[in-house]
Protein backbone atom coordinates (compact mmCIF):
# COMPACT_ATOMS: atom_id res chain seq x y z
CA UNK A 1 26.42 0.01 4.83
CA UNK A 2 22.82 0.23 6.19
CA UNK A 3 21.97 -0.52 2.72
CA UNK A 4 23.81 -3.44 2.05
CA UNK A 5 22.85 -4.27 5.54
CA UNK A 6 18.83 -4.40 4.83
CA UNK A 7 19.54 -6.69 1.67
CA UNK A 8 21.06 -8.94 3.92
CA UNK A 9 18.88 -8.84 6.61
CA UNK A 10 15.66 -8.94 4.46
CA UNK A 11 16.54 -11.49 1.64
CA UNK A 12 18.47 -13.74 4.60
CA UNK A 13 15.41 -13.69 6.64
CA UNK A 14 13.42 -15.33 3.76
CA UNK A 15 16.04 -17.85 3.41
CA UNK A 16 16.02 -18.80 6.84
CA UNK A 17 11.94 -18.77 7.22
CA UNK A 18 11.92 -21.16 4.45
CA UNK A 19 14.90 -23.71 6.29
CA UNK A 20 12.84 -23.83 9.17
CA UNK A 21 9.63 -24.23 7.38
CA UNK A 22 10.72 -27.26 5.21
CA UNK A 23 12.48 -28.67 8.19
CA UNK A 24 9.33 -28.63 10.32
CA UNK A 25 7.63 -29.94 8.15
CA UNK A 26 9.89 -32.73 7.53
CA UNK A 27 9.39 -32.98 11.07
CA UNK A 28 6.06 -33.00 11.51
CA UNK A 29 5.58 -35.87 8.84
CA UNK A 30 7.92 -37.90 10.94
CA UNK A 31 10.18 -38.01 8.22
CA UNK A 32 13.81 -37.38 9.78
CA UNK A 33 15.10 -39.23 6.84
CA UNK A 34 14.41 -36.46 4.93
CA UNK A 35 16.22 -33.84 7.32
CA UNK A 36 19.82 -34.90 5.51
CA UNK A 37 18.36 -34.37 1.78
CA UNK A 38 17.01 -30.95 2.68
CA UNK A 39 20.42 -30.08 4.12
CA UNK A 40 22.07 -31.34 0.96
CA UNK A 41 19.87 -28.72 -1.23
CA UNK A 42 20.61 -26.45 0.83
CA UNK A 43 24.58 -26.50 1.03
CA UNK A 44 24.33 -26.93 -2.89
CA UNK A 45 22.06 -23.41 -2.62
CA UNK A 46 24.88 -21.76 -0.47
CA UNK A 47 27.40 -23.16 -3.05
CA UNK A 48 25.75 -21.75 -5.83
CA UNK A 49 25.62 -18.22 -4.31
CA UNK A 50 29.00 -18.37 -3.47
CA UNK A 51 29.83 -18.74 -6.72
CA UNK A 52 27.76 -16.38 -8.37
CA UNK A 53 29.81 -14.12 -6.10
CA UNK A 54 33.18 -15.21 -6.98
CA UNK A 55 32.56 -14.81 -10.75
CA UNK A 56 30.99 -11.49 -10.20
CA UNK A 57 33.67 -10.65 -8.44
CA UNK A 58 36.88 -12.03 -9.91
CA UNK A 59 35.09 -12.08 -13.23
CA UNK A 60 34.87 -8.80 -14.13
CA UNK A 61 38.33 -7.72 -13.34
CA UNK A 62 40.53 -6.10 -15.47
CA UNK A 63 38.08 -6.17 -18.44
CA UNK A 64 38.75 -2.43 -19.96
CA UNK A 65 36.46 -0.69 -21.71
CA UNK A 66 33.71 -3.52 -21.41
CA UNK A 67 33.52 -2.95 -17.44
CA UNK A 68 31.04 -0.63 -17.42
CA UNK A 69 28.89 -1.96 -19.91
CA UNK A 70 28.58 -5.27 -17.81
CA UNK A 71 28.39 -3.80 -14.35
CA UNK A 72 25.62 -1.49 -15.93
CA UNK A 73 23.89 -4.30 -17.13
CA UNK A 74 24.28 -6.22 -13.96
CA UNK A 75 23.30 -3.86 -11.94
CA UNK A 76 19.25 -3.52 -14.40
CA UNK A 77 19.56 -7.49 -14.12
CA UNK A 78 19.81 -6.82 -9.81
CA UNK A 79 17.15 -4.13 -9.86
CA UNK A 80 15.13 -6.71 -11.87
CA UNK A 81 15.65 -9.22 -9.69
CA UNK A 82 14.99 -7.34 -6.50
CA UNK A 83 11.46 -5.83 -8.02
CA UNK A 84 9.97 -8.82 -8.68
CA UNK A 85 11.27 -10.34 -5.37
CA UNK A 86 9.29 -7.26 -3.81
CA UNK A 87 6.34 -8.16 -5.34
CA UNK A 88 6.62 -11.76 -4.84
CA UNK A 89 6.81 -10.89 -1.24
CA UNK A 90 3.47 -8.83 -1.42
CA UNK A 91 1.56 -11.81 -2.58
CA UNK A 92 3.30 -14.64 -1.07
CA UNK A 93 4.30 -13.53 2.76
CA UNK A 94 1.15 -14.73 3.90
CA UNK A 95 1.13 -18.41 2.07
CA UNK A 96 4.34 -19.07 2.74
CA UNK A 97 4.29 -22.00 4.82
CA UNK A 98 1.12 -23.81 3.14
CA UNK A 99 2.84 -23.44 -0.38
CA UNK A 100 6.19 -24.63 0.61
CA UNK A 101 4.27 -28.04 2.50
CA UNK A 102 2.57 -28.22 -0.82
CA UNK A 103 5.87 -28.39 -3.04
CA UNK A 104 7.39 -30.83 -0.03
CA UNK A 105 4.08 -33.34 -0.59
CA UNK A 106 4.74 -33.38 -4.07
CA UNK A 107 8.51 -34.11 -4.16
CA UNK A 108 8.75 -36.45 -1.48
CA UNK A 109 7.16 -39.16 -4.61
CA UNK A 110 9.62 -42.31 -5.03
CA UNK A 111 12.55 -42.23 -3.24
CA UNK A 112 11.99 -38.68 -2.28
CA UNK A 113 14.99 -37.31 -3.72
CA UNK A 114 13.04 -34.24 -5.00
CA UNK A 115 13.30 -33.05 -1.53
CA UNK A 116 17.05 -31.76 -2.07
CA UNK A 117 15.90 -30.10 -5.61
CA UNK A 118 13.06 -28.23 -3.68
CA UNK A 119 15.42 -27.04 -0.92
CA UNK A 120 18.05 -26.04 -3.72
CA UNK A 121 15.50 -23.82 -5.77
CA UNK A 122 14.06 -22.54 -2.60
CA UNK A 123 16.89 -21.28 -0.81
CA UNK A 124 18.97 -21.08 -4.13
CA UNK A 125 16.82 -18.32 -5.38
CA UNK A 126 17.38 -16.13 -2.72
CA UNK A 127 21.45 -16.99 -2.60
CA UNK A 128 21.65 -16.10 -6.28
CA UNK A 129 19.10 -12.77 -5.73
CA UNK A 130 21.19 -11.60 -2.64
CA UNK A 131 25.02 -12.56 -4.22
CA UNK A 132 23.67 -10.27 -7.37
CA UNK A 133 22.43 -7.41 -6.10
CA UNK A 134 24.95 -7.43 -2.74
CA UNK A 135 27.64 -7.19 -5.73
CA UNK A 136 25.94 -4.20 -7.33
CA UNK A 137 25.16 -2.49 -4.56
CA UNK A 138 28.87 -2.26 -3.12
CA UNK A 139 30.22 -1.73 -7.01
CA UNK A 140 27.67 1.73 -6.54
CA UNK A 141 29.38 2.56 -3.54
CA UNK A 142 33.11 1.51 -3.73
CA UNK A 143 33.33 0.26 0.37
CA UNK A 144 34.04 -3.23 -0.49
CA UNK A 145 35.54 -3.54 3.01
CA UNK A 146 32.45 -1.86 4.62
CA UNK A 147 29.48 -3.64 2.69
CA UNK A 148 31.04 -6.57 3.69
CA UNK A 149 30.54 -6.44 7.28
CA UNK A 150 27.16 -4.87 6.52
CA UNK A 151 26.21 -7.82 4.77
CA UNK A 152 27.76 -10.46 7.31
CA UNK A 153 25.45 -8.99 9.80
CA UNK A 154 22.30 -8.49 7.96
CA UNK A 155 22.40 -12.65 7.16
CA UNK A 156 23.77 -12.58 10.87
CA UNK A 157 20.77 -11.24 11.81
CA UNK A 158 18.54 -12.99 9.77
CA UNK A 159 19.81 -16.55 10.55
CA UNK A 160 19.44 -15.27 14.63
CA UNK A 161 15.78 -14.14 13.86
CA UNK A 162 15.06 -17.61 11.55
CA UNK A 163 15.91 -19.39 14.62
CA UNK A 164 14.22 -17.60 17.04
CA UNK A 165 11.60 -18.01 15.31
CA UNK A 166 11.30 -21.40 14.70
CA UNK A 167 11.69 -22.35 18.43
CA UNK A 168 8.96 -19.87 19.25
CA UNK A 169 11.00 -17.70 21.31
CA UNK A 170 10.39 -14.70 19.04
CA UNK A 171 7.31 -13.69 17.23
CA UNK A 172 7.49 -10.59 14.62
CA UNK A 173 4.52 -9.58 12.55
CA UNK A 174 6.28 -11.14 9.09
CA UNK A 175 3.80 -9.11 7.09
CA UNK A 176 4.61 -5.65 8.33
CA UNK A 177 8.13 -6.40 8.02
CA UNK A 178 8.23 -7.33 4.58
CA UNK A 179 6.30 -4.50 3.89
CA UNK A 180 8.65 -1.87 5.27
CA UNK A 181 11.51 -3.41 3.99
CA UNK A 182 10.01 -3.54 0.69
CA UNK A 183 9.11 0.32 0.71
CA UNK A 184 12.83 0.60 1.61
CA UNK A 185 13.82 -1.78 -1.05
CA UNK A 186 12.73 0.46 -3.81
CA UNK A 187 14.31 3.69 -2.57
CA UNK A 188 17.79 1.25 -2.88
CA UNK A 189 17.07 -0.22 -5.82
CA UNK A 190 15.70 2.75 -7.30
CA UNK A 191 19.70 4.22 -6.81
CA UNK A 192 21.21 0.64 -7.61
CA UNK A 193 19.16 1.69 -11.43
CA UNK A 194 20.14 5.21 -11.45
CA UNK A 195 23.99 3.67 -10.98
CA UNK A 196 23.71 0.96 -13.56
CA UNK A 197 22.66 3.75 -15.70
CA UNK A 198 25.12 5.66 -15.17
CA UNK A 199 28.05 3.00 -16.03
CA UNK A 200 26.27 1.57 -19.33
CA UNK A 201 26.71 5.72 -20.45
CA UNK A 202 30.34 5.48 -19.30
CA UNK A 203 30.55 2.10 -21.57
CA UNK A 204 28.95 4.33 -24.60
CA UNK A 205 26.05 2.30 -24.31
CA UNK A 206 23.83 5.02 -23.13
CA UNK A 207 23.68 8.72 -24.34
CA UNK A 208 24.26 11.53 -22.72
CA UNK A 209 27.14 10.96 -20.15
CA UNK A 210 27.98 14.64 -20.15
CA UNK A 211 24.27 15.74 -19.48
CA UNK A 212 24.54 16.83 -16.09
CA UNK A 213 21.15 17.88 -14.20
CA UNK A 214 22.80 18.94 -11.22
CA UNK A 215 26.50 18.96 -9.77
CA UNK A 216 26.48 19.69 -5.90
CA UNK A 217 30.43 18.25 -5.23
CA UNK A 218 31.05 21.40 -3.66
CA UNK A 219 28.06 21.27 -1.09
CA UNK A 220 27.95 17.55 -0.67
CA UNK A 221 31.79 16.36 -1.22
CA UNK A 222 31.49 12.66 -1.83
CA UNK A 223 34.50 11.86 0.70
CA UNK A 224 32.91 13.70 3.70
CA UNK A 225 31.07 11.56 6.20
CA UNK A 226 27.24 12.89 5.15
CA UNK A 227 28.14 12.38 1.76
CA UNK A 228 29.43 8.67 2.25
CA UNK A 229 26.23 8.20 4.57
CA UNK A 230 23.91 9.31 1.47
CA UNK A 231 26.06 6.82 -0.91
CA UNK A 232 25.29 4.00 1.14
CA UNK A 233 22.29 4.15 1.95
CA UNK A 234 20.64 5.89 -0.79
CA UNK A 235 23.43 5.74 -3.80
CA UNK A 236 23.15 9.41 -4.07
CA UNK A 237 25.63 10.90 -6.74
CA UNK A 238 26.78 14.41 -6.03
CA UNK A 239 26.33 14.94 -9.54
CA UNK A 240 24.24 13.23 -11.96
CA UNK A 241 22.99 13.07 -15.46
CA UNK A 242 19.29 14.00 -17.12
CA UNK A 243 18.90 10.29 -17.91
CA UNK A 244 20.26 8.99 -14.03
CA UNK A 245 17.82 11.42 -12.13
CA UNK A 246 14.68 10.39 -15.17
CA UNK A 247 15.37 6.70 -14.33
CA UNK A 248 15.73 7.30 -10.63
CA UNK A 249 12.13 9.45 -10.36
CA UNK A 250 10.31 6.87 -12.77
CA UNK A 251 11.34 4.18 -11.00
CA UNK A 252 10.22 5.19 -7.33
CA UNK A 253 6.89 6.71 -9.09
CA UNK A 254 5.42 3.69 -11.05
CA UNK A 255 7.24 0.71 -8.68
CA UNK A 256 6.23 2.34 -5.54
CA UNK A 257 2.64 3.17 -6.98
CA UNK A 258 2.47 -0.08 -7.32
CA UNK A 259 3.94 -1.56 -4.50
CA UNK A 260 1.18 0.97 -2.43
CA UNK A 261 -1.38 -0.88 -4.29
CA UNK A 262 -0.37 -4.35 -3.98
CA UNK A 263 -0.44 -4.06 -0.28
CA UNK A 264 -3.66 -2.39 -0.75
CA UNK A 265 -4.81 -5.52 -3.09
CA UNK A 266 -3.58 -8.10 -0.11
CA UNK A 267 -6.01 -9.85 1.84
CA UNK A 268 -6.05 -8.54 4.62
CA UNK A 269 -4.77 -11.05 7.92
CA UNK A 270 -5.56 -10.10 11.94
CA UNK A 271 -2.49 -12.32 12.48
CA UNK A 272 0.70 -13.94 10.57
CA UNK A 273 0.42 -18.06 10.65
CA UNK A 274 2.79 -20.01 12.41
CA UNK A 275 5.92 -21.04 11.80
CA UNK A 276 6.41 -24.95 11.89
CA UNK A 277 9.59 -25.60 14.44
CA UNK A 278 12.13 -27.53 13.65
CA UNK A 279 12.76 -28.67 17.17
């Protein structure tokens, strides 16, 4: 749950910091008029996610031997999604605001319609991100129930914190958050891989299914309550292949390598720019 709750919290927090920039902005330009349209790309965003979730979920139902083999490759898709989202973070945090009041000058041209197509991409991105890997992550751990209440309150959270925010009533050093959260990131998605894995070798896509490198059922039984905690939070499998436990190591050593030296690469800021309210 604490999993599923940080993908919540984290990818609904960027969601909601980009809502309250573009409606500031609006604001700020004195264009009210434009308040509606934003709000329009946005509901279409939430729409969109929404539905990514319903066919992920009803989709895949009842699909026999072919289950595995998609929620395997859903689940690389996720991870893929999620690393680059990391990344994007890394480089972006900081020129947030200016980019996003550079993509609303440009698309507020004519009738300034292209104000509900930004808003859509913008918060769309993230809907489609979160509804993906949200749906692999609680595949990996089989507590639909329970990763659905974590989720709820991570975007709970988030939307709180967004608004906060954007009155002025709470400041957070963006930065620092997005950087823990990202070094947390890759420990989850780094087990979201190692299950995807794991299914595409059930689905006969993938050698080696009975290649176990370790089996500790006995010391770690997957139904007791520090085994459950280590499933959802970290995905850990009692008992895992060669191939699951290669995946898992490479992907923690080369993306968090490189995660360490992205934030080493970022210029370096004494304090996170402001916000523009919406108020």
């Amino acid at each position: 749950m604490l999993a599923i709750y940080l993908i919540g919290l984290r990818e609904g927090l960027e969601a909601a910091l980009i809502v309250s920039i573009l409606l500031g902005y609006a604001t700020k330009l004195g264009r009210t008029d434009l308040k509606p349209r934003i709000w329009a790309g946005i509901g279409l965003a939430v729409a969109l996610a929404v539905a990514v979730g319903a066919v992920l979920t009803f989709g895949t139902i009842e699909l026999g031997d072919a289950e595995e083999a998609i929620a395997g490759t859903l689940a690389v898709v996720a991870v893929g999604f999620v690393t680059w989202m990391i990344f994007w973070m890394v480089r972006n945090s900081a020129a947030l605001s200016s980019s996003l009041r550079s993509d609303v000058d440009r698309s507020l041209g004519g009738a300034g319609w292209g104000i509900v197509l930004l808003a859509f991409l913008s918060v769309g991105r993230e809907g489609v991100e979160t509804s993906l890997f949200l749906w692999t992550a609680v595949q990996s751990t089989g507590e639909s129930a329970i990763a659905l209440i974590g989720a709820l309150l991570g975007i709970g959270t988030a939307v709180a914190l967004g608004a906060l925010i954007a009155r002025g009533m709470v400041r957070i050093n963006l930065s620092r958050f997005f950087t823990w959260t990202g070094a947390l990131l890759v420990v989850v998605a780094a087990g979201v891989l190692s299950y995807g894995v794991h299914d595409l070798q059930e689905g006969g896509v993938l050698p080696g299914e009975h290649l176990l490198a370790y089996d500790v059922s006995r010391v770690v039984p997957i139904d007791s309550w520090y085994g459950t905690l280590l499933k959802g939070v970290f995905n850990f499998s009692p008992a895992a292949t060669w191939l699951e436990v290669a995946v898992w190591i490479t992907y923690v050593a080369v993306v968090g390598t490189c995660f360490v030296l992205a934030l080493r690469r970022r210029p370096v800021r004494t304090r996170v720019p402001a916000v523009a309210t919406a108020s």
